[in-house]
Protein backbone atom coordinates (compact mmCIF):
# COMPACT_ATOMS: atom_id res chain seq x y z
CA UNK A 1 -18.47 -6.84 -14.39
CA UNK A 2 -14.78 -6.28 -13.84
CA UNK A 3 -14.78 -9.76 -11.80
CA UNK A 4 -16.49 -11.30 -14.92
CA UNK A 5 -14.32 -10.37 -17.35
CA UNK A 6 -10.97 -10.95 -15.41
CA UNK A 7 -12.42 -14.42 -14.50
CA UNK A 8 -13.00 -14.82 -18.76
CA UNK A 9 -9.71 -13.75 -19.70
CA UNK A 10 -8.24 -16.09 -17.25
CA UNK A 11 -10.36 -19.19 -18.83
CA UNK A 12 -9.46 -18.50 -22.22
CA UNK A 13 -5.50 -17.82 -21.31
CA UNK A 14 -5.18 -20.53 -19.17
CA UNK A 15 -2.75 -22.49 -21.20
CA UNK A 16 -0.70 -19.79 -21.71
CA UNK A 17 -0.45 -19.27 -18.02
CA UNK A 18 0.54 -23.10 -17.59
CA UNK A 19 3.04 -22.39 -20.30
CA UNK A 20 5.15 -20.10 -18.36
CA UNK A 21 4.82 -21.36 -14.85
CA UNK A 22 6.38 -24.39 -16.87
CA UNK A 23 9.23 -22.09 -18.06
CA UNK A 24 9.63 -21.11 -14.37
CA UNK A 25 9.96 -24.93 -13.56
CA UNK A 26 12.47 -25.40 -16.24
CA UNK A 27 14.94 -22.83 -14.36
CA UNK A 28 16.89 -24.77 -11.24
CA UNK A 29 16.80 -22.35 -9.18
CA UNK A 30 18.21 -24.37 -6.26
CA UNK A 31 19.18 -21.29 -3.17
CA UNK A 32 20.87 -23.77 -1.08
CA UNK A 33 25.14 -23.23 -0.19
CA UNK A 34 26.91 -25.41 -3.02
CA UNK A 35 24.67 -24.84 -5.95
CA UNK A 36 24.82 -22.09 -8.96
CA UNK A 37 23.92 -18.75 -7.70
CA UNK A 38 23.32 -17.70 -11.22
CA UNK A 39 20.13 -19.78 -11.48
CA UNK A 40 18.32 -17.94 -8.73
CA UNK A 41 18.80 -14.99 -10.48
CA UNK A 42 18.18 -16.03 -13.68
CA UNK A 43 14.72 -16.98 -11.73
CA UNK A 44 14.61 -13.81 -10.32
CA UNK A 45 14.93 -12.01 -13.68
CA UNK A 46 12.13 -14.63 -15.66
CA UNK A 47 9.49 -13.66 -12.66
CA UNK A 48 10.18 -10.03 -13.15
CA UNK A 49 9.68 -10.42 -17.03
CA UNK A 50 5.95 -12.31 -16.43
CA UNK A 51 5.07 -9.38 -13.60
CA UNK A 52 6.22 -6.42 -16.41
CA UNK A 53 3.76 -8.48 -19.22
CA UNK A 54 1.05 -9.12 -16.47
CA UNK A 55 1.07 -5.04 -16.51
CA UNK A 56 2.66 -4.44 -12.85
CA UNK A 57 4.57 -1.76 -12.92
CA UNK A 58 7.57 -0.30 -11.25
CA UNK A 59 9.13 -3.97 -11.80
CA UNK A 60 12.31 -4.55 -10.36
CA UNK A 61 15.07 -7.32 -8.80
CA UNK A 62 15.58 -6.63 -5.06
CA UNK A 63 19.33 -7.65 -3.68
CA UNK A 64 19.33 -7.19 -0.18
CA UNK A 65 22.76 -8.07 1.69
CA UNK A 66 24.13 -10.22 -0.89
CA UNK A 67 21.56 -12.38 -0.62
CA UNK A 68 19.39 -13.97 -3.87
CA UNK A 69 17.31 -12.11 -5.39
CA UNK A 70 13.51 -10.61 -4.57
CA UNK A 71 11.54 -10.37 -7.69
CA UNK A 72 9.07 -6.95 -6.96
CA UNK A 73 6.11 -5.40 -8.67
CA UNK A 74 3.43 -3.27 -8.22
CA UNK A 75 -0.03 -1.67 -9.76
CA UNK A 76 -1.42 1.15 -7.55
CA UNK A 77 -3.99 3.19 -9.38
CA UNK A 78 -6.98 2.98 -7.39
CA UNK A 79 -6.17 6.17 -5.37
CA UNK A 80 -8.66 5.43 -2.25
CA UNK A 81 -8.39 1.80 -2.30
CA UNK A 82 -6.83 -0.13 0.06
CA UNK A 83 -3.73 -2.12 -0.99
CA UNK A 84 -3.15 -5.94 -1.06
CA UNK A 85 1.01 -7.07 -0.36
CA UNK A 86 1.01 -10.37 -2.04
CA UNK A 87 4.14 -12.65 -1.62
CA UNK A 88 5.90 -16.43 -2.84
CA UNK A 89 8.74 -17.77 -3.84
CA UNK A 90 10.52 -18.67 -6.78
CA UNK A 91 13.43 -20.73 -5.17
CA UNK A 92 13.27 -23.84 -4.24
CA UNK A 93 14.98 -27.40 -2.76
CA UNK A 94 17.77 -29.64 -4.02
CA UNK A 95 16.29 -31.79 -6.45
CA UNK A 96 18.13 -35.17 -4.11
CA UNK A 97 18.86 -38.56 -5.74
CA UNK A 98 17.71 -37.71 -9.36
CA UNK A 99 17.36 -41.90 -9.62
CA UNK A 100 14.94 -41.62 -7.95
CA UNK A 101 12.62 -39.00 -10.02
CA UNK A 102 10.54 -40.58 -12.39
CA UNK A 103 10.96 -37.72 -14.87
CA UNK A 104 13.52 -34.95 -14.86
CA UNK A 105 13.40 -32.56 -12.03
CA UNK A 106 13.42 -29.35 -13.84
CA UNK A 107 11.70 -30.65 -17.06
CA UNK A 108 8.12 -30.12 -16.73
CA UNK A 109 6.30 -33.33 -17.70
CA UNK A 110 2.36 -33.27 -17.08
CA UNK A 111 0.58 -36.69 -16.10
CA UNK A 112 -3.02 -37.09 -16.12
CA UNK A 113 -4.30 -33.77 -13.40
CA UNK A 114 -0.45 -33.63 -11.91
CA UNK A 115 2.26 -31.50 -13.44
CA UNK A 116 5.62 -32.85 -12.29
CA UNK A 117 8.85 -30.78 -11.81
CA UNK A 118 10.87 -29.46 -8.90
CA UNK A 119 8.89 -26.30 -7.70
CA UNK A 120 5.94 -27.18 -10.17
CA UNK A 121 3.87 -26.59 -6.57
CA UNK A 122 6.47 -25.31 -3.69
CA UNK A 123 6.48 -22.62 -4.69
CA UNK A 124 6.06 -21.59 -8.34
CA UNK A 125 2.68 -22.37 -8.47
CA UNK A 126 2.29 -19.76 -5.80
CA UNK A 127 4.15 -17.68 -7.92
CA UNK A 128 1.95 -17.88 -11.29
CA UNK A 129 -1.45 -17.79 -9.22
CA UNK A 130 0.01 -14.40 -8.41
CA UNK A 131 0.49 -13.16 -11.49
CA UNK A 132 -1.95 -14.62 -13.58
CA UNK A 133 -5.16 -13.64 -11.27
CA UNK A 134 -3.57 -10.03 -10.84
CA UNK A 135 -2.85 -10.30 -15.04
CA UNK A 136 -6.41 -11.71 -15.64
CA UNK A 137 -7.75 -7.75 -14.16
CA UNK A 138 -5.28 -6.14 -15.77
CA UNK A 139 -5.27 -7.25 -18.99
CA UNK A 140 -9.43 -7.50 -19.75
CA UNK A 141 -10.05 -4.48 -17.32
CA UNK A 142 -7.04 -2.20 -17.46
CA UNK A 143 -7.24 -1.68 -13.38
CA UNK A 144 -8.02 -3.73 -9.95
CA UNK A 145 -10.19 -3.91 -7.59
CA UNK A 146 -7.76 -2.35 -5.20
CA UNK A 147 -3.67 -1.70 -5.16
CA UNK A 148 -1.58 -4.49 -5.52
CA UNK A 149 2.26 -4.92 -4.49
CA UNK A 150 4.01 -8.36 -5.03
CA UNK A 151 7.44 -9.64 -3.56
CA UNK A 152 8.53 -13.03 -5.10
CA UNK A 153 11.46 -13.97 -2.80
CA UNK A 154 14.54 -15.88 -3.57
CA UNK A 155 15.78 -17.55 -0.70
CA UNK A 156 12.86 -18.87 1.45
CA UNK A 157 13.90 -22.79 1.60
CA UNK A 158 17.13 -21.29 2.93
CA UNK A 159 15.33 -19.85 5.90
CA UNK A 160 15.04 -16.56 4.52
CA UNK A 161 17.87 -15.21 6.27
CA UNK A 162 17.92 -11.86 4.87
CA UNK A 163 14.64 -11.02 5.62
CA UNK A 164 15.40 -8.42 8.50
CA UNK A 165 17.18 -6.86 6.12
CA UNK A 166 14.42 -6.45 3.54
CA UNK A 167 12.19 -5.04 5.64
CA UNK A 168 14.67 -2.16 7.40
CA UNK A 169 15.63 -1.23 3.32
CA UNK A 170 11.79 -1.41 2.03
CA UNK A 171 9.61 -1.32 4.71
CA UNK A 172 8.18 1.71 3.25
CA UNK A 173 7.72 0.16 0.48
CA UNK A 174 6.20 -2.91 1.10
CA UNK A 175 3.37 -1.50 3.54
CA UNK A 176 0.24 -3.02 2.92
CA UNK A 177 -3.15 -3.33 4.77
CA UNK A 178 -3.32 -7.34 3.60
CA UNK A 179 -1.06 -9.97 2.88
CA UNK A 180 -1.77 -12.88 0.45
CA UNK A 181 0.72 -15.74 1.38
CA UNK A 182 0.36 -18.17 -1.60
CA UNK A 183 2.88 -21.12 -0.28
CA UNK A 184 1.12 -23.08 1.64
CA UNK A 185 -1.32 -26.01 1.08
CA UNK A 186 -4.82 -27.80 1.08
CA UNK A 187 -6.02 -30.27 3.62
CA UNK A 188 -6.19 -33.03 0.49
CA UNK A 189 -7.26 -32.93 -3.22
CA UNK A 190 -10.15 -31.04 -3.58
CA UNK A 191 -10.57 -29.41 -0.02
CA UNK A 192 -9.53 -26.06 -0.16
CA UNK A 193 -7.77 -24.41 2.91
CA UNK A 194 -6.83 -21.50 4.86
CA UNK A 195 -3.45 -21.71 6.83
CA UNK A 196 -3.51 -20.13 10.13
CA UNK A 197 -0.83 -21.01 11.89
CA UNK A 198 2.70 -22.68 11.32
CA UNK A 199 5.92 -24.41 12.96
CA UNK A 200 8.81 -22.42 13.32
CA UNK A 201 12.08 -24.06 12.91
CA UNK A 202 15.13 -23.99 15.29
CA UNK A 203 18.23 -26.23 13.50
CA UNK A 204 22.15 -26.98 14.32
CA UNK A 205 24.85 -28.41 12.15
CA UNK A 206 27.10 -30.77 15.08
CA UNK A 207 30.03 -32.36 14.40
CA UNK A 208 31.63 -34.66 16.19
CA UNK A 209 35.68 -35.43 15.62
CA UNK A 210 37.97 -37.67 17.91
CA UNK A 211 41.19 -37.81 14.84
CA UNK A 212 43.44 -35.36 13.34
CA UNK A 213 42.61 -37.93 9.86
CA UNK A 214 41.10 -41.21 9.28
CA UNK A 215 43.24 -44.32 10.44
CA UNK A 216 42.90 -48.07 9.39
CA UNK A 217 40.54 -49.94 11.91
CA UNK A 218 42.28 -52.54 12.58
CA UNK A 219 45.36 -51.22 13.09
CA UNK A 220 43.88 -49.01 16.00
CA UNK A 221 40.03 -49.85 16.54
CA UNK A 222 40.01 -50.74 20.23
CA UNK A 223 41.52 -48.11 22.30
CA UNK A 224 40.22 -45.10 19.91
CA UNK A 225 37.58 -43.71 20.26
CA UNK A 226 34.71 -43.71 16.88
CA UNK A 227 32.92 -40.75 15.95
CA UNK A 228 30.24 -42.44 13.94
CA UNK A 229 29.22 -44.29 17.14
CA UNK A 230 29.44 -41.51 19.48
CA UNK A 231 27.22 -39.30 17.24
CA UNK A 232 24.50 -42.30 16.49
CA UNK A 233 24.40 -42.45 20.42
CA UNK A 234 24.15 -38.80 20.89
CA UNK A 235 21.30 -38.67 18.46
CA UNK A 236 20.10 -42.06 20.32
CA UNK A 237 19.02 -39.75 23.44
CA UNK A 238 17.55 -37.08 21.91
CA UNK A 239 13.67 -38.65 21.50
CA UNK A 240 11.78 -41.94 23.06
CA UNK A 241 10.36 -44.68 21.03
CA UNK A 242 7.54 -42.61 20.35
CA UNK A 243 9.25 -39.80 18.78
CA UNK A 244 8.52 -37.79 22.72
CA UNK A 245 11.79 -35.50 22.82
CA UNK A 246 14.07 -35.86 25.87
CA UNK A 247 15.62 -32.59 26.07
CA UNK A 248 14.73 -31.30 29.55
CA UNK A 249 11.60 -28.56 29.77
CA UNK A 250 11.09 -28.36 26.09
CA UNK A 251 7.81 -28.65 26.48
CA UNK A 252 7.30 -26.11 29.41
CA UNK A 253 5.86 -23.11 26.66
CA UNK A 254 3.57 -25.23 24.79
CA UNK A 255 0.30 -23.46 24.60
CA UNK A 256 -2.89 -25.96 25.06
CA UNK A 257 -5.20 -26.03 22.21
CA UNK A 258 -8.45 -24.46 22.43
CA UNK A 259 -11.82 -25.16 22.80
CA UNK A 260 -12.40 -24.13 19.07
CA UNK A 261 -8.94 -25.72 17.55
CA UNK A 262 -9.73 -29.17 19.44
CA UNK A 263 -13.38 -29.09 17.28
CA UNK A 264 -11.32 -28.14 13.73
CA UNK A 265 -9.18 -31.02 14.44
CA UNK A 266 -12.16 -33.50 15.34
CA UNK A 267 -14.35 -32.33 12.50
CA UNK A 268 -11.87 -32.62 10.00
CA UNK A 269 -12.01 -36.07 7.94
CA UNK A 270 -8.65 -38.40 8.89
CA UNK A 271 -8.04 -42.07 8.02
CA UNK A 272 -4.51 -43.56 8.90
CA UNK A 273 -4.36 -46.08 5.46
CA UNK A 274 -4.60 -42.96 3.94
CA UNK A 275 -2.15 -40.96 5.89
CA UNK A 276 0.31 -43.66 5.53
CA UNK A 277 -0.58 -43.79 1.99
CA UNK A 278 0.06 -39.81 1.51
CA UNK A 279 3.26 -39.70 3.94
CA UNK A 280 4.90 -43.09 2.46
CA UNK A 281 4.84 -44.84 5.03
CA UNK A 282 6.34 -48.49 4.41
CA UNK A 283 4.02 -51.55 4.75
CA UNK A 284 5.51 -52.65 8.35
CA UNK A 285 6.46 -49.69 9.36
CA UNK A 286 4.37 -48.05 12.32
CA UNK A 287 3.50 -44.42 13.20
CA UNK A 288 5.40 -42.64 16.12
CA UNK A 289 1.88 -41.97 17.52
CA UNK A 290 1.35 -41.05 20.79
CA UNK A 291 -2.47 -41.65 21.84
CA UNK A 292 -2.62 -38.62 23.66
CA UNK A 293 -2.36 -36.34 20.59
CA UNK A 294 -4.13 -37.22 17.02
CA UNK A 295 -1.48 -36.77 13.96
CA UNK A 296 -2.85 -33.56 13.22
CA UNK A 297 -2.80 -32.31 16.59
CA UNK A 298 1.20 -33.54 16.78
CA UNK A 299 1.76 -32.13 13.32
CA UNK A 300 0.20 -28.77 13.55
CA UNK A 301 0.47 -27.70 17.56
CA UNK A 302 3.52 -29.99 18.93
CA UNK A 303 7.12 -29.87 18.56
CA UNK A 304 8.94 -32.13 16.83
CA UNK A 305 12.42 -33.34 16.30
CA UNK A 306 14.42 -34.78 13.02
CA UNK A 307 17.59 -35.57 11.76
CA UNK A 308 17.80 -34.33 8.72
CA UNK A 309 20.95 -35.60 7.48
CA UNK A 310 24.10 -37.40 8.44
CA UNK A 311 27.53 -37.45 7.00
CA UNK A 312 30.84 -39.63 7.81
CA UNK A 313 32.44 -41.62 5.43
CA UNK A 314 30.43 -42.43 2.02
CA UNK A 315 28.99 -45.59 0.28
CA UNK A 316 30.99 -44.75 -2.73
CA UNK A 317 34.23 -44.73 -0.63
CA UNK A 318 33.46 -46.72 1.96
CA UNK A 319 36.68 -48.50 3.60
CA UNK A 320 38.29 -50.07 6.77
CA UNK A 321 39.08 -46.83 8.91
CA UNK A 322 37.75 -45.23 12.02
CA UNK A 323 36.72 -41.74 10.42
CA UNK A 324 38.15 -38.52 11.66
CA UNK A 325 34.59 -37.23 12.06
CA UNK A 326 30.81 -37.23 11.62
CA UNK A 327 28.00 -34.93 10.89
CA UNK A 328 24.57 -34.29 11.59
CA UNK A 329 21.83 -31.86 10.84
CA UNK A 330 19.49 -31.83 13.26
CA UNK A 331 16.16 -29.63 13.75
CA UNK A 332 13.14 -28.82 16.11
CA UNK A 333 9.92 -28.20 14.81
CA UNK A 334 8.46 -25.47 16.93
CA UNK A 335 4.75 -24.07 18.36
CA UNK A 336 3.16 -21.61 20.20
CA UNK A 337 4.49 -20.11 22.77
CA UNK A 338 8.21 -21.73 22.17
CA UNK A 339 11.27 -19.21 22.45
CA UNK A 340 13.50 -19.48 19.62
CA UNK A 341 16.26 -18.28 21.57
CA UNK A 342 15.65 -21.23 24.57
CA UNK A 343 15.11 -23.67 22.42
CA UNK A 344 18.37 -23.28 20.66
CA UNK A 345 19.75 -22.76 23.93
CA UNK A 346 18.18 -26.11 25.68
CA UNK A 347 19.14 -28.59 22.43
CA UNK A 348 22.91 -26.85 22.58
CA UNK A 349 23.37 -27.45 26.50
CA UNK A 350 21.28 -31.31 25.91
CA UNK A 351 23.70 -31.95 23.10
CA UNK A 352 26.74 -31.04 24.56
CA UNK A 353 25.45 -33.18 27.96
CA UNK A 354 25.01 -36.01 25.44
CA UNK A 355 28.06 -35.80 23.87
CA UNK A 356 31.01 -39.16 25.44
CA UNK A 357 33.77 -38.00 27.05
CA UNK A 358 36.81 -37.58 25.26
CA UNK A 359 34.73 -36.44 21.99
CA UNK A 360 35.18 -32.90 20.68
CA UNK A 361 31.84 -31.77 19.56
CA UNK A 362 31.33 -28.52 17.43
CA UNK A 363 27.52 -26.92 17.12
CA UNK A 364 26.86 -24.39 14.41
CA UNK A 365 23.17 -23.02 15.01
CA UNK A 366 21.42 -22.06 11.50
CA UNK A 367 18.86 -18.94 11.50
CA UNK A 368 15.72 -19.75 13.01
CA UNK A 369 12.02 -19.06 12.10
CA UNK A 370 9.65 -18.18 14.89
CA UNK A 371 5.96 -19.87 14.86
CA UNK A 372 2.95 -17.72 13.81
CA UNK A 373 -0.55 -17.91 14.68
CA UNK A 374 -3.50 -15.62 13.58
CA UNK A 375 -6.86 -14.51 14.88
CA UNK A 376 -9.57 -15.33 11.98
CA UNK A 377 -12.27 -12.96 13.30
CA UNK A 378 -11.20 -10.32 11.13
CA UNK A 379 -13.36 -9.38 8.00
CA UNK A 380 -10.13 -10.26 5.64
CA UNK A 381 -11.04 -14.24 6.62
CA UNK A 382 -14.31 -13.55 5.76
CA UNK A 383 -13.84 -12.58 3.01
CA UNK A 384 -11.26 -15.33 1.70
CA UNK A 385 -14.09 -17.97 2.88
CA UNK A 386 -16.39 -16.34 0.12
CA UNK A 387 -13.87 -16.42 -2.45
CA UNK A 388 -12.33 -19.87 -2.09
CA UNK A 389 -15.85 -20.97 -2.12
CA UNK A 390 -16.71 -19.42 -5.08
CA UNK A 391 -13.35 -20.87 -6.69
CA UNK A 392 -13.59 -24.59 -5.88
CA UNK A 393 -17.42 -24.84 -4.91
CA UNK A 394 -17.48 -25.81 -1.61
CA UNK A 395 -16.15 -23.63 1.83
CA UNK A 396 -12.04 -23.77 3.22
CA UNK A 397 -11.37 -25.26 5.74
CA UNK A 398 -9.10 -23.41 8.49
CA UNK A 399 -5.94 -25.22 9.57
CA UNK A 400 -2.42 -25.62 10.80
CA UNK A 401 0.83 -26.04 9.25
CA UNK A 402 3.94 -28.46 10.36
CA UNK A 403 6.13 -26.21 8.12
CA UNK A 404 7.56 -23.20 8.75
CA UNK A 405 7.53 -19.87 6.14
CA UNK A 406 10.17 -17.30 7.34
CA UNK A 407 8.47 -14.02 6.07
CA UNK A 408 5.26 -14.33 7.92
CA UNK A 409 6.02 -13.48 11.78
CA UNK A 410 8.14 -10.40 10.44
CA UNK A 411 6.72 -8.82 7.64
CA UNK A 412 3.18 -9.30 9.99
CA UNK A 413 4.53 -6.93 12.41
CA UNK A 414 6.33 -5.12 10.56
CA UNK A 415 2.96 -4.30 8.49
CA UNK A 416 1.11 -3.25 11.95
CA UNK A 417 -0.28 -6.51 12.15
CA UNK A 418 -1.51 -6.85 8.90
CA UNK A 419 -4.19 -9.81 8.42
CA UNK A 420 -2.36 -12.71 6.07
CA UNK A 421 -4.42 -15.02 4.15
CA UNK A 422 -1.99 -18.46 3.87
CA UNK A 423 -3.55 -20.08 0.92
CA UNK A 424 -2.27 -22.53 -1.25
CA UNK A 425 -2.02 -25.73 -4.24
CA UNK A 426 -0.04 -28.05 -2.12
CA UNK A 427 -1.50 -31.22 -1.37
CA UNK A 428 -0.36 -34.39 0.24
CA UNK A 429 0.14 -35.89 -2.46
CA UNK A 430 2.98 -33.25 -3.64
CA UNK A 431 5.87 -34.39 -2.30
CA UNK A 432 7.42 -31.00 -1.59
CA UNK A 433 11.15 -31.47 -0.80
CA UNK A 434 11.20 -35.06 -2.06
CA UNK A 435 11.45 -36.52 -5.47
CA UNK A 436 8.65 -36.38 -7.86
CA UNK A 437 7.56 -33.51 -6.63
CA UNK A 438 3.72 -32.59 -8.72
CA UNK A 439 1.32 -29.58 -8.76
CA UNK A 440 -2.68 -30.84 -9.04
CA UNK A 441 -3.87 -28.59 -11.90
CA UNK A 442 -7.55 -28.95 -11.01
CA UNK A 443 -6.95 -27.28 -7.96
CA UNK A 444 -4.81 -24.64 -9.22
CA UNK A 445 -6.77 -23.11 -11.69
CA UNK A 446 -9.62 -23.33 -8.98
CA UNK A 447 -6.88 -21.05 -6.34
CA UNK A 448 -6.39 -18.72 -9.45
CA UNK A 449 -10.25 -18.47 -9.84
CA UNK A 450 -10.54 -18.13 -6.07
CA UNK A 451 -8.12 -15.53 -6.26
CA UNK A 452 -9.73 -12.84 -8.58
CA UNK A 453 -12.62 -13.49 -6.36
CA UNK A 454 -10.82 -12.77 -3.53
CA UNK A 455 -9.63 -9.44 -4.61
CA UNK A 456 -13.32 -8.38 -5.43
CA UNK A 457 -14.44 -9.47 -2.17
CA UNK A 458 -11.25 -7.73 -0.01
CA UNK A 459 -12.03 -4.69 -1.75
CA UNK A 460 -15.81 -4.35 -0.46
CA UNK A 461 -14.44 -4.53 3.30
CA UNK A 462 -14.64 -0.53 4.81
């Protein structure tokens, strides 16, 4: 009965729930170096205010090393019941050429099923299926299933940097015998998923310089030496025509897939007009696709490489010198059973090999993320199967991630091992981290529903 009613009161306050994560979306709460730190807590504070009217208690903002802000709550009064730590994030990724949005970035705007807005889905979505399936209990019920603790964190698309520090100030705290990760995504519109294993990331910052300033090109191109050029041919080596990367032994510790993650792969539906389609892919353009490994299988279990930005002179500015020096931003996607550590330590020594004589090259390694992988045999999985079922009507489906989510390897461990349940309203048609970025409403409100369910069905496991 208590499943009943929270699963009513959800129906009927459903637009009021929409309301606020549309109040979230409306705060540009941006974590990246450059932007207003303000904003993030401003974030920070709004989440706390929906957690205190949800009916969590012992509400409060979390500042760990002078980092942005954790948004925490809690509801623990079912005594021998186990507890559920529940965790997304509320900040999220420079909004990029705003010309390029069809609507404003941080001005809700719903169209048709899709509800547009920079962290509509990545991640305040996560962030209001939270609250509003924990709110639904609370407020028709007066109590849960079992205890509940949420951490919203404020920081994650910066690599969550301060984690380590979170956990050796709260640990205590945040010690739970689940985890509910709700920032991750569906296979596609209407096929629900369960995330079981991600990328990490390993990423430098190099710059190249060969001038004390920028001189006039023709008064001394020739002799001198260009920047511009000798990055673009560093960044030339670094991967084949078919997006293979050339560092040496990088791909000495990648585990083989298994028996069991070949068949997932194989079984699940894939057509590349619609891949292109979802990854905007231009007409003439054609895949980096080596025919060894399907897409998903180089998405989910291989590393990659990108260059994620590069910076010299400008467009705006553009004029007749040899620059002083140029940028990049350059990261590795990593798998199971990469080494952080060596892999920063192989793309430093490749880059620096790379690098033309006579160049001065700088490298500035960010913080990494490690991969994670689960085991789905225990009873937690089980139990999320039955509840996204009942939620969206037809079974998950259990997959990898390309991305990488910084809490999940630590707070995993540091919670004894803790089973996590990476669920999610991303889909590929979301465009997290581009323009237009869109949440799928149909499928939300089904992760909500799947949600109370879920509680009700963790809380019959002994």
């Amino acid at each position: 009965m208590q499943t009943e009613n929270a699963l009513k009161y959800f129906e009927e306050n459903y637009e009021n729930f929409l309301e606020d994560l549309k109040s979230l979306v409306r705060i540009p709460s941006i974590s990246t170096n450059g932007f207003d730190r303000k904003n993030v807590a401003s974030s920070a504070s709004a989440v706390g205010a929906l957690m205190k009217e949800a009916g969590l208690q012992n509400v409060e903002i979390l500042e760990v090393n002078g980092g942005h802000p954790y948004a925490y709550g809690e509801w623990l009064g079912k005594k021998d019941a186990k507890t559920v730590l529940m965790y997304a994030h509320h900040d999220v990724q420079p909004t990029g050429d705003v010309k390029k949005w069809n609507s404003k970035p941080f001005e809700p705007e719903l169209k048709g099923d899709r509800l547009y807005g920079r962290g509509a889905a990545d991640d305040k979505a996560g962030v209001m299926s939270t609250i509003a399936s924990v709110s639904s209990y609370l407020k028709s019920s007066g109590e849960l299933p079992l205890n509940v603790k949420i951490i919203i964190e404020g920081e994650e698309e910066i690599g969550s940097e301060n984690l380590p520090h979170l956990l050796n100030q709260y640990r205590d705290k945040l010690m739970a015998d689940y985890i509910i990760l709700s920032d991750t995504g569906n296979y596609d519109i209407g096929i629900p998923a369960v995330t079981t294993q991600l990328r990490g990331i390993v990423a430098v910052d190099i710059t190249v310089s060969a001038l004390k300033q920028p001189v006039h090109s023709g008064m001394w191109g020739g002799p001198l030496p260009d920047p511009v050029q000798a990055l673009a041919k560093i960044i030339a080596k670094l991967t084949d025509d078919k997006g293979k990367i050339l560092i040496p032994e990088i791909y000495d510790d990648v585990a083989k897939l298994s028996v069991e993650e070949k068949k997932i792969i194989h079984d699940l539906p894939w057509n590349e007009e619609i891949f292109r389609e979802q990854a905007c892919v231009l007409e003439d353009v054609k895949l980096e696709h080596d025919s060894e490994y399907s897409p998903n299988e180089q998405i989910w279990f291989r590393p990659s490489l990108s260059v994620n930005a590069i910076q010299a002179s400008s467009r705006e500015q553009v004029s007749n010198i040899i620059v002083d020096s140029a940028w990049a931003h350059i990261g590795i996607r990593i798998v199971p059973n990469m080494s952080p550590e060596k892999t920063l330590a192989s793309l430093t020594k490749y880059l620096l090999d790379c690098a033309p004589k006579g160049i001065v090259m700088d490298i500035k390694p960010h913080t990494s993320v490690s991969w994670w992988k689960t085991d789905t045999k225990h009873k937690a999985f089980t139990a999320a199967k039955i509840a996204i079922e009942k939620g969206y009507g037809r079974a998950p489906v259990f997959i990898g991630s390309g991305g990488s989510i910084g809490f999940v390897e630590p707070f995993t461990k540091a919670l004894n091992d803790a089973p996590a349940l990476l669920v999610g309203v991303e889909d590929p048609q979301t465009n997290a981290h581009s323009w237009n970025e869109s949440l799928y409403l149909p499928d939300w409100k089904k992760c909500i529903i799947s949600t109370i369910h879920l509680f009700a069905e963790l809380a019959k496991i002994k």
